[in-house]
C-alpha atoms as a PDB file:
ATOM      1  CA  UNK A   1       1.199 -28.886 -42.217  1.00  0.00           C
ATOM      2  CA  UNK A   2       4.274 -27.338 -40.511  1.00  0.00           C
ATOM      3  CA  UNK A   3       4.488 -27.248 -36.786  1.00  0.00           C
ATOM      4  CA  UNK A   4       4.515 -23.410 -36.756  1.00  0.00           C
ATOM      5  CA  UNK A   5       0.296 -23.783 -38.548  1.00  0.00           C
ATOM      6  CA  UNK A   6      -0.677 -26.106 -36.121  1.00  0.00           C
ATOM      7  CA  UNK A   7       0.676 -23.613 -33.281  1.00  0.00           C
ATOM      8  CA  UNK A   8      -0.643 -20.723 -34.965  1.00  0.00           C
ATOM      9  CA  UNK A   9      -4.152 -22.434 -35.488  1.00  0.00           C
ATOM     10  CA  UNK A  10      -4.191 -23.616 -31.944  1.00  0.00           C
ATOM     11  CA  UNK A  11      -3.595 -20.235 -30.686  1.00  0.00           C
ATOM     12  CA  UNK A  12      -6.420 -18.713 -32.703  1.00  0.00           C
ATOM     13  CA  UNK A  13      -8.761 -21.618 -31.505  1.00  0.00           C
ATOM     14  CA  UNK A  14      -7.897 -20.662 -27.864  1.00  0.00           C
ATOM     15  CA  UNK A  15      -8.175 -16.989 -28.274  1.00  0.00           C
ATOM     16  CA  UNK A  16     -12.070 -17.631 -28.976  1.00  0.00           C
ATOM     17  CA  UNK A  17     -14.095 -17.691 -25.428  1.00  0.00           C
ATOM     18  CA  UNK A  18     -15.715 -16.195 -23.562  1.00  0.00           C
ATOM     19  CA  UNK A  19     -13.206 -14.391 -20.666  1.00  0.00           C
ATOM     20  CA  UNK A  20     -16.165 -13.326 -18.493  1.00  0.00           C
ATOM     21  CA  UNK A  21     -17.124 -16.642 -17.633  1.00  0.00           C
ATOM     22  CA  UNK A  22     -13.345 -17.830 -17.370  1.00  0.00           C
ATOM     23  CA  UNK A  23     -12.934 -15.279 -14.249  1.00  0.00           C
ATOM     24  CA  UNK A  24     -16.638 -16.611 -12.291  1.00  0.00           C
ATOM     25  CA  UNK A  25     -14.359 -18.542  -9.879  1.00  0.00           C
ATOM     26  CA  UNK A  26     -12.547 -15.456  -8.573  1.00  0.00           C
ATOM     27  CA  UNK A  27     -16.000 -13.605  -8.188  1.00  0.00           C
ATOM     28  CA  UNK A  28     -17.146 -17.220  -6.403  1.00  0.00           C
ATOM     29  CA  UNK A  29     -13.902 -17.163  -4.389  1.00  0.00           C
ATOM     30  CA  UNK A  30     -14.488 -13.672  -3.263  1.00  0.00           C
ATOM     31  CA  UNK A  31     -17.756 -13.508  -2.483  1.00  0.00           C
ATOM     32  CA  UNK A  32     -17.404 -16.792   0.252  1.00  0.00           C
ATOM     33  CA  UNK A  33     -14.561 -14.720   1.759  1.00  0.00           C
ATOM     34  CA  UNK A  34     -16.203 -11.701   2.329  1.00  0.00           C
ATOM     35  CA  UNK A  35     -19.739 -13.875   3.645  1.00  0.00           C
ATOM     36  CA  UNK A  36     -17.145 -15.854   6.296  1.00  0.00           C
ATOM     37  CA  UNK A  37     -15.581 -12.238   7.435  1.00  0.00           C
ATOM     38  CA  UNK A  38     -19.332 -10.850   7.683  1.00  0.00           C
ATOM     39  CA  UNK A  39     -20.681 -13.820  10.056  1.00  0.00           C
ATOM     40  CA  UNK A  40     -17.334 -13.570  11.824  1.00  0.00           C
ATOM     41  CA  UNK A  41     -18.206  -9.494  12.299  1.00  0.00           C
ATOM     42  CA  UNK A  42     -21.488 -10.401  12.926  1.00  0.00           C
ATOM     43  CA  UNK A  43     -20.794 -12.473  15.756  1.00  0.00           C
ATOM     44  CA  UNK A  44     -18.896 -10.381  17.674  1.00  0.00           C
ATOM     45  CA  UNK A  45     -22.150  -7.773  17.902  1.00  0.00           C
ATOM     46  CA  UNK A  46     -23.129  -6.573  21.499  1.00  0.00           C
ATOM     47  CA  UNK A  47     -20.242  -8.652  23.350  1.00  0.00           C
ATOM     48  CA  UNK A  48     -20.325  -5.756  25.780  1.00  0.00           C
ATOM     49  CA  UNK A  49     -24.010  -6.152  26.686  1.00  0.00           C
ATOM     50  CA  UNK A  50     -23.499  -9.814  27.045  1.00  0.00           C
ATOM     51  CA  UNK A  51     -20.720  -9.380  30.062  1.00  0.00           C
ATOM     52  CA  UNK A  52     -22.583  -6.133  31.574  1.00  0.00           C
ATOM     53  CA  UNK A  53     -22.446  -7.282  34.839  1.00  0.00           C
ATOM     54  CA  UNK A  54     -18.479  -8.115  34.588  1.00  0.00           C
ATOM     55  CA  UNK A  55     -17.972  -4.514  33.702  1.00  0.00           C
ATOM     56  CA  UNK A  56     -20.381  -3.103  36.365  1.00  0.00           C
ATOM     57  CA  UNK A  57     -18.608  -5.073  39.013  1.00  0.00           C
ATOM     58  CA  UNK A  58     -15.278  -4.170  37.698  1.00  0.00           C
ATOM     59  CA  UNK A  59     -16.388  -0.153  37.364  1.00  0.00           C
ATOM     60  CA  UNK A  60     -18.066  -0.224  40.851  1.00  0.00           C
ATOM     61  CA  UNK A  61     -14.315  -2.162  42.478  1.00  0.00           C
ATOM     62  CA  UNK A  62     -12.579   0.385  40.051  1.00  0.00           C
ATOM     63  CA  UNK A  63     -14.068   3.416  41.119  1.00  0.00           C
ATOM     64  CA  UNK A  64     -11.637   5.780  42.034  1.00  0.00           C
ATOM     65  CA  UNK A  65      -8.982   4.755  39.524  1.00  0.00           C
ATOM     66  CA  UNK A  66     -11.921   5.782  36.814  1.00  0.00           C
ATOM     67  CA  UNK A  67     -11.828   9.203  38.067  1.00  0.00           C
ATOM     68  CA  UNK A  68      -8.601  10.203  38.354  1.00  0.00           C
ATOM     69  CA  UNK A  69      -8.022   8.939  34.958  1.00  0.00           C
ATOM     70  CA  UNK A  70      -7.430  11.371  32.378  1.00  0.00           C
ATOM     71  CA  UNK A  71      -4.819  14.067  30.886  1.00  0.00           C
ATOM     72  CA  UNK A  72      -2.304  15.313  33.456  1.00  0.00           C
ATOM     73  CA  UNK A  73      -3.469  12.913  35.905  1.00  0.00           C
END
């Protein structure tokens, strides 16, 4: 056998699998990404209720600058 058969057999063995299975990892890799940026979404849910009485304090000290806010103003 010539170099150029064993090659050209060793490509044709390698061309035989199954691709679909080859690519799981990315799907794997993927799908932990996306769960770590939901739990990091999910953790920032009602931050605003959580500091209420920062931003009732601040709104009550604030008051007049809150109404004159606006356009033209």
């Amino acid at each position: 056998m010539t170099l150029a058969t064993i090659l050209t057999l060793a490509a044709e063995e390698a061309e035989h699998g199954n691709v679909a299975l080859e690519t799981v990892g990315y799907g794997i890799v993927a799908l932990v990404v996306f769960g770590a940026l939901a739990l990091v979404t999910v953790s920032y849910r009602n931050v605003a209720n959580r500091h209420s009485h920062k931003a009732e304090a601040y709104a009550k000290a604030h008051a007049n600058d809150i109404q004159r806010a606006g356009h033209g103003h």
